[in-house]
Every structure is written in structure tokens, then in C-alpha cells.
PDB file of N, CA and C in Angstrom:
ATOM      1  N   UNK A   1      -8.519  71.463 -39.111  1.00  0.00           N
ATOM      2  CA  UNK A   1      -8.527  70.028 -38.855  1.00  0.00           C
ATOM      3  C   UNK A   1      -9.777  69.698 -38.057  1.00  0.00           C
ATOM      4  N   UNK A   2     -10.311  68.646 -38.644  1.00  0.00           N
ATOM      5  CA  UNK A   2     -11.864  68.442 -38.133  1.00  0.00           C
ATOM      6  C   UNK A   2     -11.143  67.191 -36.726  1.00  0.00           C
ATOM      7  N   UNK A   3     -12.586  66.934 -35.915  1.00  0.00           N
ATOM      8  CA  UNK A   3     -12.691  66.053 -35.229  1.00  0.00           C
ATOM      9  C   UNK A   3     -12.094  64.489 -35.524  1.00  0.00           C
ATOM     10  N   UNK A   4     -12.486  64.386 -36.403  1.00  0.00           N
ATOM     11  CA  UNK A   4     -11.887  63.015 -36.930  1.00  0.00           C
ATOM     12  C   UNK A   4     -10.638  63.170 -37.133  1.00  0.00           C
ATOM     13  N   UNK A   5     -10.674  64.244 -37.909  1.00  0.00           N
ATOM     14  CA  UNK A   5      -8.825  63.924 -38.851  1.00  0.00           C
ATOM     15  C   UNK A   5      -7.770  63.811 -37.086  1.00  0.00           C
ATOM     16  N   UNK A   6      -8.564  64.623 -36.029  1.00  0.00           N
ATOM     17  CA  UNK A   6      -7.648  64.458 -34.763  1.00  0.00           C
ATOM     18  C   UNK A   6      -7.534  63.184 -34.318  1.00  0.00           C
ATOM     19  N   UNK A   7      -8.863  62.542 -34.466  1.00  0.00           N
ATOM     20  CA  UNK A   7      -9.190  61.229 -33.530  1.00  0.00           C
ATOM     21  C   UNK A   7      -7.981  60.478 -34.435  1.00  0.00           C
ATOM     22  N   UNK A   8      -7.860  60.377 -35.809  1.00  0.00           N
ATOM     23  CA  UNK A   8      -6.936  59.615 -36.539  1.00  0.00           C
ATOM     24  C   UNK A   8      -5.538  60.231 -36.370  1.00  0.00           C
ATOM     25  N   UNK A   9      -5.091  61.282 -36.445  1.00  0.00           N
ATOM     26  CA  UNK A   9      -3.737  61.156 -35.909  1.00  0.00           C
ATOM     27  C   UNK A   9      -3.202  60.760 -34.363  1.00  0.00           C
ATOM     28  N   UNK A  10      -4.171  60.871 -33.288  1.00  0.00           N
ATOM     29  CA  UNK A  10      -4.030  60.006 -32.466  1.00  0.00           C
ATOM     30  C   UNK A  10      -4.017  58.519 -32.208  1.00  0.00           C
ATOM     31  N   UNK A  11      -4.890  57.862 -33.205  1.00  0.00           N
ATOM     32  CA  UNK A  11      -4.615  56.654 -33.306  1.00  0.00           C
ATOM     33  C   UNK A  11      -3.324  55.869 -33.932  1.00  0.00           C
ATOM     34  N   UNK A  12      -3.396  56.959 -35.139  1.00  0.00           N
ATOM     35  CA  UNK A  12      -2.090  56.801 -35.931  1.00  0.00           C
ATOM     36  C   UNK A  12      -0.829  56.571 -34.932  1.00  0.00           C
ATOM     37  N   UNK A  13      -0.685  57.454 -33.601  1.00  0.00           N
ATOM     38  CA  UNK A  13       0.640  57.832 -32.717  1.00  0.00           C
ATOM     39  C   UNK A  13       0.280  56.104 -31.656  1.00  0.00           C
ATOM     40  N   UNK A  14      -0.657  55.410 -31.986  1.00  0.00           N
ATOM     41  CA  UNK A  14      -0.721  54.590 -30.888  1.00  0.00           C
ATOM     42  C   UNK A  14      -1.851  54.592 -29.826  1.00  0.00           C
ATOM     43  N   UNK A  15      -2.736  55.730 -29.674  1.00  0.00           N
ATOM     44  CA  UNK A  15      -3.468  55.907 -28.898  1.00  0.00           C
ATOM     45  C   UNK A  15      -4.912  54.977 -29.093  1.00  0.00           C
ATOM     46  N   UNK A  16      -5.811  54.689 -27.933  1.00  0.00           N
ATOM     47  CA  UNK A  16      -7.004  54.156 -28.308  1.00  0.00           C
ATOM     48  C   UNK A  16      -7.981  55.573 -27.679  1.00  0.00           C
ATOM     49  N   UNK A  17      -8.381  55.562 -28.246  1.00  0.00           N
ATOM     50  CA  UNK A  17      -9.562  56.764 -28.267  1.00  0.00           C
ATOM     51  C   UNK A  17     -11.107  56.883 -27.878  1.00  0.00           C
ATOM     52  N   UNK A  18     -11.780  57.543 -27.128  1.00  0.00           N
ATOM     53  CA  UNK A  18     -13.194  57.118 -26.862  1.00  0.00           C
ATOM     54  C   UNK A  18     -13.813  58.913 -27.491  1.00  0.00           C
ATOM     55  N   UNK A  19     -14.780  58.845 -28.543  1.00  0.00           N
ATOM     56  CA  UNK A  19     -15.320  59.601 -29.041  1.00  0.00           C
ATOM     57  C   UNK A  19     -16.813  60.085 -29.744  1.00  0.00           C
ATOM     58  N   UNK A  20     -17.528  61.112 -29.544  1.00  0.00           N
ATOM     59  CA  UNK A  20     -18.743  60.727 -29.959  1.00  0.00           C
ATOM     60  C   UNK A  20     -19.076  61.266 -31.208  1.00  0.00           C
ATOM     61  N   UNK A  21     -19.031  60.666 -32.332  1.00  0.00           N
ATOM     62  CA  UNK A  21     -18.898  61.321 -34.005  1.00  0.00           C
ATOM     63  C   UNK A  21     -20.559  61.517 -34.165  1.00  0.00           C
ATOM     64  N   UNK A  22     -20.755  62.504 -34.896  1.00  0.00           N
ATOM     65  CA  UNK A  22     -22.069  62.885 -35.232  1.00  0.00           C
ATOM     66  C   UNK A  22     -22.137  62.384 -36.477  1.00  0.00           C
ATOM     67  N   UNK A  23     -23.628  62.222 -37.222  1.00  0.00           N
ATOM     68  CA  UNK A  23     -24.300  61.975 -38.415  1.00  0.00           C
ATOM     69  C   UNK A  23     -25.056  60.572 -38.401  1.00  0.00           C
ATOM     70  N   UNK A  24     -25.893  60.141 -39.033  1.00  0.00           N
ATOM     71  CA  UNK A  24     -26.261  59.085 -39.347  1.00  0.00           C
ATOM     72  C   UNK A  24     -26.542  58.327 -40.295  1.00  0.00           C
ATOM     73  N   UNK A  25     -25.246  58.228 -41.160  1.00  0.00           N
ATOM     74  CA  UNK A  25     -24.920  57.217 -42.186  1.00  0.00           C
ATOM     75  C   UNK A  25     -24.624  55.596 -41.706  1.00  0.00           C
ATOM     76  N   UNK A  26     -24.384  55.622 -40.094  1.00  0.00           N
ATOM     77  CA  UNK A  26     -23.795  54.628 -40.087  1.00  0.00           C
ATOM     78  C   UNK A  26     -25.037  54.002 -38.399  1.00  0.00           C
ATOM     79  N   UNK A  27     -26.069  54.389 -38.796  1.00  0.00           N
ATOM     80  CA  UNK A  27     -27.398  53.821 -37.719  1.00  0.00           C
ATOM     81  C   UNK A  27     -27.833  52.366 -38.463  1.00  0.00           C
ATOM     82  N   UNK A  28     -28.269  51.328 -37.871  1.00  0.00           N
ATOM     83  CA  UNK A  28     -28.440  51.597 -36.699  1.00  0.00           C
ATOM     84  C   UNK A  28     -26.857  50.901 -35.468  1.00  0.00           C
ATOM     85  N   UNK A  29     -25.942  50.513 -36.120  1.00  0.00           N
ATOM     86  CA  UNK A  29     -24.517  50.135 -35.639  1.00  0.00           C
ATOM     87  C   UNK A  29     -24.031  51.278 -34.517  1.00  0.00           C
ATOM     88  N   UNK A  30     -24.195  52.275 -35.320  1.00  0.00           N
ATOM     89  CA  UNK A  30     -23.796  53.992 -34.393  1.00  0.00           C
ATOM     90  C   UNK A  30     -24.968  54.873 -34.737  1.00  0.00           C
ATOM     91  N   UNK A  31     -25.474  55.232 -33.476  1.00  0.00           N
ATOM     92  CA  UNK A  31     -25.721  56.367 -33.707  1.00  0.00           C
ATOM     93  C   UNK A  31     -25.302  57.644 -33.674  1.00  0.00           C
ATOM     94  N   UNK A  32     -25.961  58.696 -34.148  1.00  0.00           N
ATOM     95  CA  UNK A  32     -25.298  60.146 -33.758  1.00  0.00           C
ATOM     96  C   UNK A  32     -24.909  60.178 -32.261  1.00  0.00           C
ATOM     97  N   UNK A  33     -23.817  61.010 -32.048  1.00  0.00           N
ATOM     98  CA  UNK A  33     -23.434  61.172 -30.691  1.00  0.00           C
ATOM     99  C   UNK A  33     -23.200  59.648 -29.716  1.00  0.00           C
ATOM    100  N   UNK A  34     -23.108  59.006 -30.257  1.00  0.00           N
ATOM    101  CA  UNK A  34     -22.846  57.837 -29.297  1.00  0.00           C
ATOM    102  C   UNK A  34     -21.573  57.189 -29.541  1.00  0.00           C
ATOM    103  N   UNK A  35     -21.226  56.738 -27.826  1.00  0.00           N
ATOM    104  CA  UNK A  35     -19.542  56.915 -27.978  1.00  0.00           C
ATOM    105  C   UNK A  35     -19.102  55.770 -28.223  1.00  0.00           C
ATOM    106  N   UNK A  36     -18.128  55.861 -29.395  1.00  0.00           N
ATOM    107  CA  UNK A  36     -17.670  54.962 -29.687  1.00  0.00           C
ATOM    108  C   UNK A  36     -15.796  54.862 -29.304  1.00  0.00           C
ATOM    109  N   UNK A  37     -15.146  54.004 -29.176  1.00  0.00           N
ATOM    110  CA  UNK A  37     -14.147  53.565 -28.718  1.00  0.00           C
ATOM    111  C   UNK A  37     -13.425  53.110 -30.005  1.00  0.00           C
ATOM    112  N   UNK A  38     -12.287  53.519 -30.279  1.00  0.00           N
ATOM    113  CA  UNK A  38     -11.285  53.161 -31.801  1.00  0.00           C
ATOM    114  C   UNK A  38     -10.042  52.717 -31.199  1.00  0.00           C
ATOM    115  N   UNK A  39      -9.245  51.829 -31.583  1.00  0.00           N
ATOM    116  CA  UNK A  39      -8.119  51.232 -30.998  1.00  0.00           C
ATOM    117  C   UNK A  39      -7.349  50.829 -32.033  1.00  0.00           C
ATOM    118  N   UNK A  40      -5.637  51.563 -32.430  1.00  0.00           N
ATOM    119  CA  UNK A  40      -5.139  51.231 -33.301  1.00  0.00           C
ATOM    120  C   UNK A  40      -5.010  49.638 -33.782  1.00  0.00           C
ATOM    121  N   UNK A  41      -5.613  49.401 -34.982  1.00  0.00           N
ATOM    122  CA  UNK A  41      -5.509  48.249 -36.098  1.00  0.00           C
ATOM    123  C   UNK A  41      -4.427  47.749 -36.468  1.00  0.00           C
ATOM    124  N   UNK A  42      -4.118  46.356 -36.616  1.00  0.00           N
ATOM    125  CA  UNK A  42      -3.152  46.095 -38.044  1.00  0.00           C
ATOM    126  C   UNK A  42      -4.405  45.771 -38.709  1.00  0.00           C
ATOM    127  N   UNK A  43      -3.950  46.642 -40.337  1.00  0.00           N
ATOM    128  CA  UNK A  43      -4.994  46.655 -41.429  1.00  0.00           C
ATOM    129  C   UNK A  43      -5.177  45.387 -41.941  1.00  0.00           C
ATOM    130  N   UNK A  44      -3.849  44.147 -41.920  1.00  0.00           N
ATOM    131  CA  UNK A  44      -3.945  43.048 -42.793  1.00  0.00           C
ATOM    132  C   UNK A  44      -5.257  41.973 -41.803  1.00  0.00           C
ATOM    133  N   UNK A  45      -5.686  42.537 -40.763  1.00  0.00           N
ATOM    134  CA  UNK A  45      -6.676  41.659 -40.260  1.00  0.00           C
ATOM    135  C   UNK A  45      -8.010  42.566 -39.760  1.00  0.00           C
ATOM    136  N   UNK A  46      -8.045  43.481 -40.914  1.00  0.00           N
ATOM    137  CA  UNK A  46      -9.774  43.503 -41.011  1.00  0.00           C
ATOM    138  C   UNK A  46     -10.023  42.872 -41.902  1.00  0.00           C
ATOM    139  N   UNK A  47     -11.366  42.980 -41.513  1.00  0.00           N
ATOM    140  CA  UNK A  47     -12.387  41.681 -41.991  1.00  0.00           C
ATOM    141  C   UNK A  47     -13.549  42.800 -42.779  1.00  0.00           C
ATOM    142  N   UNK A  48     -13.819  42.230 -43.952  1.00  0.00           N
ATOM    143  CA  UNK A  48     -15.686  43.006 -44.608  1.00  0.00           C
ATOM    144  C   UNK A  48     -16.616  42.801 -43.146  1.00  0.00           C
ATOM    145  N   UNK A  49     -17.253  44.137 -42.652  1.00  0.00           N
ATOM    146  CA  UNK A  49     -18.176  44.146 -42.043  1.00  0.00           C
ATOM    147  C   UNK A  49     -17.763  44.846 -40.298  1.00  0.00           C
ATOM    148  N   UNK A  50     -16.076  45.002 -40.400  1.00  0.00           N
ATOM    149  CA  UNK A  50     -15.521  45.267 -39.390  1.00  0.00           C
ATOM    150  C   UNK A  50     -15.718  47.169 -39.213  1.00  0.00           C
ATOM    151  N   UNK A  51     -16.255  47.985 -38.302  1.00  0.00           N
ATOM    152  CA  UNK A  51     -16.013  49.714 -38.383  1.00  0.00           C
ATOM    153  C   UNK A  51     -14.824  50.036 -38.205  1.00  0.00           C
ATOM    154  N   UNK A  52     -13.747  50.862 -38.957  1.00  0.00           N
ATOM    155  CA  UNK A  52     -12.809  51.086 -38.773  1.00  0.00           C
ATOM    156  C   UNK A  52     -12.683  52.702 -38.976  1.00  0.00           C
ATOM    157  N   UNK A  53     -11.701  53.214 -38.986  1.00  0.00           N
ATOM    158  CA  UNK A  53     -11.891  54.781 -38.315  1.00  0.00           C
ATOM    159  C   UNK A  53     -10.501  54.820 -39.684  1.00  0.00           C
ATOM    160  N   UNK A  54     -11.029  55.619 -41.040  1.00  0.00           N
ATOM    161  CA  UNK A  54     -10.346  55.147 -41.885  1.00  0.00           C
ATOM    162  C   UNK A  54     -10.153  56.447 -43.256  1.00  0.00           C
ATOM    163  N   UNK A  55      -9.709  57.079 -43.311  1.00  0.00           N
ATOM    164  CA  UNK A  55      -9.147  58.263 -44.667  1.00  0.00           C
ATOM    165  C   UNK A  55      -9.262  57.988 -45.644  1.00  0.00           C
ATOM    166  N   UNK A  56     -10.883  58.176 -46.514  1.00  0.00           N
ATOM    167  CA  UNK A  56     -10.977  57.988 -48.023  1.00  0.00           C
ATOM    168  C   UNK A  56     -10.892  58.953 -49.046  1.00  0.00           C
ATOM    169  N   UNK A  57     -10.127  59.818 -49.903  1.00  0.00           N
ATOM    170  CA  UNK A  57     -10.003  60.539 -50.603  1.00  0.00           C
ATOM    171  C   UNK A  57     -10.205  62.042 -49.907  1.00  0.00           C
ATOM    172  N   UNK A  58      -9.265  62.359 -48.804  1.00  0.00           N
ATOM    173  CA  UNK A  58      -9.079  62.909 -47.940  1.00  0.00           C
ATOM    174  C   UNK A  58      -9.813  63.119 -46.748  1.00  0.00           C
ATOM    175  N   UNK A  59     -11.032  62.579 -46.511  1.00  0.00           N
ATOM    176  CA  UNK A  59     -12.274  62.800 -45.785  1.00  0.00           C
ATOM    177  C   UNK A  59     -12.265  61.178 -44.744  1.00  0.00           C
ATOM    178  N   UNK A  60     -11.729  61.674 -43.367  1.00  0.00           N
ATOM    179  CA  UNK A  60     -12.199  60.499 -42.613  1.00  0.00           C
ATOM    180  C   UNK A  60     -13.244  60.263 -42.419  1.00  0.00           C
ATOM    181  N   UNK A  61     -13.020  58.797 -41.778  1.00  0.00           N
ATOM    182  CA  UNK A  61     -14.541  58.410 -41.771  1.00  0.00           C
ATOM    183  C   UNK A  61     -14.413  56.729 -40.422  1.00  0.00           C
ATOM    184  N   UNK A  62     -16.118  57.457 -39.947  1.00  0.00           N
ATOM    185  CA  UNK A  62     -15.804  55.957 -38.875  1.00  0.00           C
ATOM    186  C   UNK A  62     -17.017  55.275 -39.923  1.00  0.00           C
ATOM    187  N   UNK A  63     -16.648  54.285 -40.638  1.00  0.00           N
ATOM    188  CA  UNK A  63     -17.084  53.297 -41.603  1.00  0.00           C
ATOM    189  C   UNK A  63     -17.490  52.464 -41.831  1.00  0.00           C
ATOM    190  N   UNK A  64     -18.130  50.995 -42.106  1.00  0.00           N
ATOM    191  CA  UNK A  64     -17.660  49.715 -42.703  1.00  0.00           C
ATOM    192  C   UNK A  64     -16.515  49.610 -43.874  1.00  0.00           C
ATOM    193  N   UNK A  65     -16.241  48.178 -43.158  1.00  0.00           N
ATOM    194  CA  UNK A  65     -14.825  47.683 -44.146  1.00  0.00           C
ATOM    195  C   UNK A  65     -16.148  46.691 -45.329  1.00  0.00           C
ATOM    196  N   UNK A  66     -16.340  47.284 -46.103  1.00  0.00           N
ATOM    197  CA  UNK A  66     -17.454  46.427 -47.157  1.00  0.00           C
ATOM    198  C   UNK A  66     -16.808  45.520 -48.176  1.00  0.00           C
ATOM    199  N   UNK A  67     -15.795  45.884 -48.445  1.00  0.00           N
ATOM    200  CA  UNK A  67     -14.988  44.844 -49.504  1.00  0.00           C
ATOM    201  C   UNK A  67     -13.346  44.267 -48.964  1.00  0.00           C
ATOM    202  N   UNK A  68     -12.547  43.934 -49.238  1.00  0.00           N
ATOM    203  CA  UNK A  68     -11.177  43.843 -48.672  1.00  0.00           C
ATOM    204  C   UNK A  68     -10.132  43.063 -49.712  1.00  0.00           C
ATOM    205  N   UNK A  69      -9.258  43.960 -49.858  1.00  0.00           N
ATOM    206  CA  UNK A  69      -8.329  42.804 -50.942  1.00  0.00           C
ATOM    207  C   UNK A  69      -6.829  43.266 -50.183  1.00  0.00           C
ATOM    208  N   UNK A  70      -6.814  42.144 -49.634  1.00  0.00           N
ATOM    209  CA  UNK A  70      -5.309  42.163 -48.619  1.00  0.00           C
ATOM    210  C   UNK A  70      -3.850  41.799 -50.147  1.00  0.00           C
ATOM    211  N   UNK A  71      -4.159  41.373 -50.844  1.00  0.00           N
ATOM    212  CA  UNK A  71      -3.252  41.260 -52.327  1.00  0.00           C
ATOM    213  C   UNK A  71      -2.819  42.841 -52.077  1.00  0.00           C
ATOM    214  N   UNK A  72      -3.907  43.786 -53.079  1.00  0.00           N
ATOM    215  CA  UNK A  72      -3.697  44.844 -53.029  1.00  0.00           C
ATOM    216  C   UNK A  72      -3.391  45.742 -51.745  1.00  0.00           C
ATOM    217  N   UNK A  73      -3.249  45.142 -50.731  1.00  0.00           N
ATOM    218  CA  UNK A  73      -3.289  46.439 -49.513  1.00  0.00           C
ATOM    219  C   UNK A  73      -4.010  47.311 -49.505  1.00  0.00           C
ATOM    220  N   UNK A  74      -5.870  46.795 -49.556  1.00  0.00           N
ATOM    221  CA  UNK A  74      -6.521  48.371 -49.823  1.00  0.00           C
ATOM    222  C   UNK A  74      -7.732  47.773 -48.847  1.00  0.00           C
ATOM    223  N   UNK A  75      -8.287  48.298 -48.565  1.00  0.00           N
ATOM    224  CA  UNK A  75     -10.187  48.251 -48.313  1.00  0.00           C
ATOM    225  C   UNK A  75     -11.472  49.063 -48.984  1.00  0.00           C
ATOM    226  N   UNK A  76     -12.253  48.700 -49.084  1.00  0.00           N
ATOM    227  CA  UNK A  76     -13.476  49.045 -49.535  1.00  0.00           C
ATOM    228  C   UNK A  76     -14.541  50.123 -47.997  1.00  0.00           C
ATOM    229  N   UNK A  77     -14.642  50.975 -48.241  1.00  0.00           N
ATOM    230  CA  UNK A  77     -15.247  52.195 -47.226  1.00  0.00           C
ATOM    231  C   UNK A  77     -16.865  52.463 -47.588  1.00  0.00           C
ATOM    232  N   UNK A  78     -17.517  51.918 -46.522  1.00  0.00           N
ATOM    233  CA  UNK A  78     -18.784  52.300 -47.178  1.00  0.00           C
ATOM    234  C   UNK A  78     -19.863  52.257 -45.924  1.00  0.00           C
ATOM    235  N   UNK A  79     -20.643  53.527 -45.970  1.00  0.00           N
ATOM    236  CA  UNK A  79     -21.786  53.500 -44.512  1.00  0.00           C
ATOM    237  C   UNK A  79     -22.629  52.453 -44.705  1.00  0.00           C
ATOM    238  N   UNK A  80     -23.440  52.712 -43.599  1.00  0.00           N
ATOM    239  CA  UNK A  80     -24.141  51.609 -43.217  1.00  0.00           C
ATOM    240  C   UNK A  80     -25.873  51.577 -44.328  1.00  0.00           C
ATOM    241  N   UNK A  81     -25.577  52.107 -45.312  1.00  0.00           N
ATOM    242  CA  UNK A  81     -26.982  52.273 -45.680  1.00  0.00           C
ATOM    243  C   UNK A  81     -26.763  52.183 -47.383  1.00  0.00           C
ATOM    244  N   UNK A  82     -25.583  51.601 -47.621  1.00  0.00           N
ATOM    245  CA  UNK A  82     -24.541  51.162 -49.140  1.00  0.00           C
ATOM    246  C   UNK A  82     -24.274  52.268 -50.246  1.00  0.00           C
ATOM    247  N   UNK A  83     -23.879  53.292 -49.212  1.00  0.00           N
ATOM    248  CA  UNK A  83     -23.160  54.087 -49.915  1.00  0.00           C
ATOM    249  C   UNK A  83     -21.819  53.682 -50.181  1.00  0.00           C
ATOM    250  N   UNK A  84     -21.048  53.419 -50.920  1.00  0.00           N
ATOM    251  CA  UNK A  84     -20.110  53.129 -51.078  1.00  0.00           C
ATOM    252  C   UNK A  84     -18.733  54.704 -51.117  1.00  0.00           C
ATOM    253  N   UNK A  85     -18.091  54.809 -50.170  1.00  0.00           N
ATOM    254  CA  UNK A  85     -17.183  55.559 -50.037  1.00  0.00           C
ATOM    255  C   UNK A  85     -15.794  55.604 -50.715  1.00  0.00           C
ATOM    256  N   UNK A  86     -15.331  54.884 -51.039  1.00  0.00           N
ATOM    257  CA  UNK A  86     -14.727  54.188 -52.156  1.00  0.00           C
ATOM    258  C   UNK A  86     -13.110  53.139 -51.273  1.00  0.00           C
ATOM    259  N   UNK A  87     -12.126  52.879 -52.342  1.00  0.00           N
ATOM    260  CA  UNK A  87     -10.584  52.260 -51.515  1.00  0.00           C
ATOM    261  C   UNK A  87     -10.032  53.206 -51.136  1.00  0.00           C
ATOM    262  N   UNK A  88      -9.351  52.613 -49.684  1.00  0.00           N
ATOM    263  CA  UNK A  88      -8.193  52.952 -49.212  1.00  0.00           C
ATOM    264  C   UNK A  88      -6.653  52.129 -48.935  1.00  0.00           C
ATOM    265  N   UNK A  89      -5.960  52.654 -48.801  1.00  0.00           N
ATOM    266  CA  UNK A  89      -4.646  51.472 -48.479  1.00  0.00           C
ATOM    267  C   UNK A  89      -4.757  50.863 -46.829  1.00  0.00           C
ATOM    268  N   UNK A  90      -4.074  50.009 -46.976  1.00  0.00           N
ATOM    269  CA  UNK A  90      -3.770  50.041 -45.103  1.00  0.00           C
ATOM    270  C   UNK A  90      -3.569  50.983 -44.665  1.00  0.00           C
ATOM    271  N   UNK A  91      -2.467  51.851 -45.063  1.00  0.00           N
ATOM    272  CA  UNK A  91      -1.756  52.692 -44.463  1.00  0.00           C
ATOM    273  C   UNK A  91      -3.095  54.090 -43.556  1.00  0.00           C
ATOM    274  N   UNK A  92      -4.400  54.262 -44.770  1.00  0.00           N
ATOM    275  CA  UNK A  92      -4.977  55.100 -43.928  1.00  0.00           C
ATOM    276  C   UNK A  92      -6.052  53.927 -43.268  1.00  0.00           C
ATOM    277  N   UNK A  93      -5.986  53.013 -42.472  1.00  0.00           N
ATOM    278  CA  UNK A  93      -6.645  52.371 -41.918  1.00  0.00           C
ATOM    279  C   UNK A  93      -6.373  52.549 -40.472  1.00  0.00           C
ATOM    280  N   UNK A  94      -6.741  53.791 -39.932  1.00  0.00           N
ATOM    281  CA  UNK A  94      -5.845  53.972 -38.505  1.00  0.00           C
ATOM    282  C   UNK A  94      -6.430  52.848 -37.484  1.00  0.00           C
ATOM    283  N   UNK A  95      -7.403  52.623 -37.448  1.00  0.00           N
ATOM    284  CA  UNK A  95      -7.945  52.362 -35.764  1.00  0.00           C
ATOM    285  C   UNK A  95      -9.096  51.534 -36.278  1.00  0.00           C
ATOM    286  N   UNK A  96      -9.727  50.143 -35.378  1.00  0.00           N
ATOM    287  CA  UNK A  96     -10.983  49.551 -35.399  1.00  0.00           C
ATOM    288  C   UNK A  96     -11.818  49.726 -34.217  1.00  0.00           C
ATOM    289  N   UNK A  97     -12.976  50.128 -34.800  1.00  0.00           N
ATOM    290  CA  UNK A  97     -13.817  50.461 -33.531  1.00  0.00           C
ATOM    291  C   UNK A  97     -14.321  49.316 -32.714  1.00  0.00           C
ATOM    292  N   UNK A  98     -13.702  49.159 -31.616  1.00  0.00           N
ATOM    293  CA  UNK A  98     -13.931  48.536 -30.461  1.00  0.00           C
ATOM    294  C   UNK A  98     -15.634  48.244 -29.610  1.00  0.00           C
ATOM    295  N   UNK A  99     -15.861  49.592 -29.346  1.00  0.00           N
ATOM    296  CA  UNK A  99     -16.798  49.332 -28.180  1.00  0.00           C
ATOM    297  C   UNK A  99     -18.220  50.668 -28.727  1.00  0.00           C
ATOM    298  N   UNK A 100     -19.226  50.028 -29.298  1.00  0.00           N
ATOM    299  CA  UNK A 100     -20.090  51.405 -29.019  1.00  0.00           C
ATOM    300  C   UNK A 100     -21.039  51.996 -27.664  1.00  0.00           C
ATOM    301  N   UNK A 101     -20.826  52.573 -27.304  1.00  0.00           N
ATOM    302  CA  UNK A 101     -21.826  52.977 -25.662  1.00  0.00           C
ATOM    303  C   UNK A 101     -21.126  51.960 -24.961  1.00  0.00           C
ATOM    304  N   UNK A 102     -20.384  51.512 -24.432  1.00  0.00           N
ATOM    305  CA  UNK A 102     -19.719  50.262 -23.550  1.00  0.00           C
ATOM    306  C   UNK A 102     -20.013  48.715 -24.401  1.00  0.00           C
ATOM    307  N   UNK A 103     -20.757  48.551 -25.334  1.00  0.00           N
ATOM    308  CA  UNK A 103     -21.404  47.253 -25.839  1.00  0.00           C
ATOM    309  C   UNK A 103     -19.727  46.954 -26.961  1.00  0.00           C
ATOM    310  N   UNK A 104     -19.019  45.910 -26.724  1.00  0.00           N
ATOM    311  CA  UNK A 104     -18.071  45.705 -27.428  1.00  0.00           C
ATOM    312  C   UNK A 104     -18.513  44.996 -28.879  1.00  0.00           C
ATOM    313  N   UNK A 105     -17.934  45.199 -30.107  1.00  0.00           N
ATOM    314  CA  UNK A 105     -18.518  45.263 -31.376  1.00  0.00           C
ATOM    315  C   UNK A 105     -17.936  43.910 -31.456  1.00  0.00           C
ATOM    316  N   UNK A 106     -18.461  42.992 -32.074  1.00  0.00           N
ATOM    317  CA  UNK A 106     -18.430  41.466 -32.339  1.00  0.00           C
ATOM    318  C   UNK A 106     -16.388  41.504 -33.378  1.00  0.00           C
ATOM    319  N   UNK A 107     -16.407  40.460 -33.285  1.00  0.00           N
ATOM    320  CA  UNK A 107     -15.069  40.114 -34.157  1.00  0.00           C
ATOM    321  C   UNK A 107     -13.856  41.129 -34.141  1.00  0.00           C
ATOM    322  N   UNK A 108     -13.450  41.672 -32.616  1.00  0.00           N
ATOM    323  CA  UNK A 108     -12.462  42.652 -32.658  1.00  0.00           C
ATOM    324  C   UNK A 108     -11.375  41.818 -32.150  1.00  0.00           C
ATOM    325  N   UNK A 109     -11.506  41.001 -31.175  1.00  0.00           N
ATOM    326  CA  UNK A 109     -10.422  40.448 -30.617  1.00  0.00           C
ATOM    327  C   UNK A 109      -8.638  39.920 -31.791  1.00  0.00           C
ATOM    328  N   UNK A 110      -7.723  40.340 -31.001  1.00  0.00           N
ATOM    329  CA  UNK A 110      -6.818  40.130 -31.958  1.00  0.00           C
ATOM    330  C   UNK A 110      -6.610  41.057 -33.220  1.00  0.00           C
ATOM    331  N   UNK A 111      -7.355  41.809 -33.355  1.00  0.00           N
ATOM    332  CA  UNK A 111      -6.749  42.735 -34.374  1.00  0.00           C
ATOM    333  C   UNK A 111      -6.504  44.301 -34.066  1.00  0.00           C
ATOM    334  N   UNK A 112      -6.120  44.342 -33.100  1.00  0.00           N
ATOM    335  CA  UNK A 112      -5.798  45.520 -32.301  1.00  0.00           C
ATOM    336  C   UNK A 112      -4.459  45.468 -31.939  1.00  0.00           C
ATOM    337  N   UNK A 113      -3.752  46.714 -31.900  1.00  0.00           N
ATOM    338  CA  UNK A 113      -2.587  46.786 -31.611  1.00  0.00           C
ATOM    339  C   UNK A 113      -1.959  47.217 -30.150  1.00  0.00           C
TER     340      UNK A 113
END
């Protein structure tokens, strides 16, 4: 079990989480090693453009929400540079990332649990 898949079953149990995920698919929003803060979601109020900490075809991921069809109960997963990662349901939509380095991420209020 990798780093993530932990950070997401902790969120999953309720927890908000402060963590520093490596790679840079998702610069300049996150960088490598810089800490970001995840706080369990309700999925029906992300928004396209929101980072959410999210399980696409078994492989978590701290993400953009790039598409959204609340009909279907799914989201669209995709880094910051339009790779497209593909849908997920709500259900793996654990957590929205809150805060990167202390700087709180625009449009979180209210959709945190």
C-alpha cells in the first residue's frame, strides 16, 4: 500500500490529513514535496477545477476535477498539464484539497465534511 492509497483510507474514516505527495504532473498548483492538506468531501459539491485526492482505475491520485456529471455520480481526473486520467464515482472521491504550503485553495468552503 503506497502513500496515497493510506492518505485515502484515512480520509475515507473521516480524517483531514496534511501530506507531502511527490511528482510533478500537477505544478504549478502543487509542487513536488509541498504540503498539501486533504479534508474529507461530499463528492456531489465538487466543482471542474477543484484538487481532490481521488482513485482512478486503481491508482490514487491528488488531481483536478476536469469534467463533472453529478447525473451520473462520476468525475473526470486529470493533472495539471491535460492529461486526462479518466472517471471516477463519488464513492472514490475521498477528500478535497484544502490548503497547499498554508495558502488555502480558492472555492473550498462548504464542501468539506
Amino acid at each position: 500500500m503506497g502513500m496515497l492509497d493510506l492518505m485515502a483510507t484515512r480520509v475515507a474514516a473521516g480524517a483531514t490529513v496534511r501530506f507531502r505527495p511527490t511528482g510533478n504532473s500537477m505544478t504549478p498548483l502543487i509542487r513536488s514535496r509541498a504540503l498539501v492538506t486533504v479534508a474529507p468531501v461530499d463528492p456531489a459539491a465538487v466543482e471542474r477545477g477543484d484538487v481532490v485526492l481521488a482513485k482512478v482505475s486503481g491508482t490514487v491520485y491528488v488531481h483536478l476535477v476536469s469534467a463533472v456529471d453529478h447525473a451520473g455520480g462520476r468525475v473526470q481526473i486529470s493533472n495539471n498539464h491535460g492529461h486526462v486520467n479518466g472517471w471516477t464515482s463519488h464513492a472514490r472521491v475521498y477528500g478535497l484539497c484544502t490548503e497547499v504550503d498554508g495558502v488555502r485553495r480558492p472555492r473550498t468552503e462548504g464542501k468539506t465534511r
